[in-house]
C-alpha atoms as a PDB file:
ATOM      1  CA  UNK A   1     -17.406   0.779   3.944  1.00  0.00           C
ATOM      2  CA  UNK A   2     -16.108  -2.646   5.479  1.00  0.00           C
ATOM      3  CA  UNK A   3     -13.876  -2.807   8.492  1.00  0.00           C
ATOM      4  CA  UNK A   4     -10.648  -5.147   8.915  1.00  0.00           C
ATOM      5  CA  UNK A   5      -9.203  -5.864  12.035  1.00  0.00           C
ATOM      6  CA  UNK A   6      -5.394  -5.776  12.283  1.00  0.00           C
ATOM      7  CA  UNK A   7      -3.847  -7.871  15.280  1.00  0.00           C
ATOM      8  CA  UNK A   8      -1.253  -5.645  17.098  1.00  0.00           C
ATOM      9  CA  UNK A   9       1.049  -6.481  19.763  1.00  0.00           C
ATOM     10  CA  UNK A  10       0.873  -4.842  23.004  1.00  0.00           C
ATOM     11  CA  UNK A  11       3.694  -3.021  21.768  1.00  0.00           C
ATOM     12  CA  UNK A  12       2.177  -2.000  18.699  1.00  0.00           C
ATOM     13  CA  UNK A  13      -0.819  -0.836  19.899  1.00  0.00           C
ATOM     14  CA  UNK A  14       1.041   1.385  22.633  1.00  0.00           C
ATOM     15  CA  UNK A  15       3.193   2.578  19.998  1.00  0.00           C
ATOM     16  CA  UNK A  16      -0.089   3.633  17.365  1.00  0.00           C
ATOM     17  CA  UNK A  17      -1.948   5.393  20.523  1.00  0.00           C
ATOM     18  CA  UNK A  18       1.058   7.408  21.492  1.00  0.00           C
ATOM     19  CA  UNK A  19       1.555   8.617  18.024  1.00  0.00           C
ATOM     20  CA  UNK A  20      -1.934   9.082  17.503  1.00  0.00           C
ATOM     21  CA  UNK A  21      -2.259  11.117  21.105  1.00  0.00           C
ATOM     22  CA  UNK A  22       0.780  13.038  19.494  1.00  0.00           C
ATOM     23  CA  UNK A  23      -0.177  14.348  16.342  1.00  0.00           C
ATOM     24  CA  UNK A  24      -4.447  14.540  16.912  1.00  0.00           C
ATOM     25  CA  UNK A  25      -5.327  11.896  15.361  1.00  0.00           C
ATOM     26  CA  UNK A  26      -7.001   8.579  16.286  1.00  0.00           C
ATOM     27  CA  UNK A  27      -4.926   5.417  15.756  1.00  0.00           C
ATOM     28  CA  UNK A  28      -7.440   3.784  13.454  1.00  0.00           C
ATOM     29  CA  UNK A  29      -7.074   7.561  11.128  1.00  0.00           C
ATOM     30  CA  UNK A  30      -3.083   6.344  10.992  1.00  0.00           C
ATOM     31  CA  UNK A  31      -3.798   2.995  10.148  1.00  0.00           C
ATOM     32  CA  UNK A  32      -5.586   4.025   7.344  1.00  0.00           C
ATOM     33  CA  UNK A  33      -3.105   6.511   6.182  1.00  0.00           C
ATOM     34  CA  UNK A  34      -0.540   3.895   6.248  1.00  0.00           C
ATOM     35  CA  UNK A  35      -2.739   1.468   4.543  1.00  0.00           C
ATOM     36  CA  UNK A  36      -3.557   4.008   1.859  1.00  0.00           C
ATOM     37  CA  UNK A  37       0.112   5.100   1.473  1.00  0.00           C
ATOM     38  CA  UNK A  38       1.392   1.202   1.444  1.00  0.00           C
ATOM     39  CA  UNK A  39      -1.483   0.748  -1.383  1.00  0.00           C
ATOM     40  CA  UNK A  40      -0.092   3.706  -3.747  1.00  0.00           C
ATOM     41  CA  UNK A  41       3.373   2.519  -3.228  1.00  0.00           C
ATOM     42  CA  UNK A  42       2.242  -0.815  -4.244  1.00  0.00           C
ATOM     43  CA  UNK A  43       0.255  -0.057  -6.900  1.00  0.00           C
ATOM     44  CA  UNK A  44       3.330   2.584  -8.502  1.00  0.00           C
ATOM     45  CA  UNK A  45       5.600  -0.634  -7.936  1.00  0.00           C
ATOM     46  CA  UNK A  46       3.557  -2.859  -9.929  1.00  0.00           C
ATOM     47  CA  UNK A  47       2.926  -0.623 -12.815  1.00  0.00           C
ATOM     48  CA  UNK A  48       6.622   0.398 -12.980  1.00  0.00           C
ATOM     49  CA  UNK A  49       7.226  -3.661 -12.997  1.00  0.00           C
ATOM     50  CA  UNK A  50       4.345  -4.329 -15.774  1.00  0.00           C
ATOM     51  CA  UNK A  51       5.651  -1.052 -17.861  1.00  0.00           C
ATOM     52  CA  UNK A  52       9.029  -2.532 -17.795  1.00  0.00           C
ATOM     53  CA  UNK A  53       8.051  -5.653 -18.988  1.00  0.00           C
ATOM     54  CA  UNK A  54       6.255  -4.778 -21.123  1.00  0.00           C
ATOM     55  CA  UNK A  55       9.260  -2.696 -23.374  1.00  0.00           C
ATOM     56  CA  UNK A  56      11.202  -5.608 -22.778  1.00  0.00           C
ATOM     57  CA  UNK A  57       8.916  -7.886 -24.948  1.00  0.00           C
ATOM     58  CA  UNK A  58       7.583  -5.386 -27.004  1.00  0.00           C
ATOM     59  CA  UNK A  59       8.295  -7.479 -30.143  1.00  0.00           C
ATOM     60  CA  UNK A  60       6.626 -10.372 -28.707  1.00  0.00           C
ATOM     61  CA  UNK A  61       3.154  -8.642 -27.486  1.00  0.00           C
ATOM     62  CA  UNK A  62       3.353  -6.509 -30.721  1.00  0.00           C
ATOM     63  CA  UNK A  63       3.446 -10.059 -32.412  1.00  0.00           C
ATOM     64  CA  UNK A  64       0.810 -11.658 -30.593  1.00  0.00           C
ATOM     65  CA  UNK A  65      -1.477  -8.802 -31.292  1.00  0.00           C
ATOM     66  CA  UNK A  66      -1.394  -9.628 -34.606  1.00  0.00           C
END
């Protein structure tokens, strides 16, 4: 496993360790949630985007497969 390390603001960090105290987690469990989530969200995103194009130039890759 690697490790990243994410600059926070005072703020930020506050904020994470509160909501970490609050629902029994530690703050770098929610980071990773939020990571993870942000990565699925990105990666449905992108496929919707390549699916898209894809249909749209149908012709062309169907072509080019030739």
């Amino acid at each position: 496993m690697h490790e990243l390390n994410v600059p926070l603001s005072d703020a930020e960090r506050a904020e994470l360790s509160d909501l970490a105290d609050a629902t029994g987690r530690t703050p770098e469990e929610l980071a990773l949630e939020a990571v993870r989530a942000h990565l699925r969200a990105e990666r449905e995103r992108v496929g919707e985007a390549a699916a898209r194009l894809a249909r749209a130039h149908a012709p062309l890759l169907e072509r080019l497969g030739r």
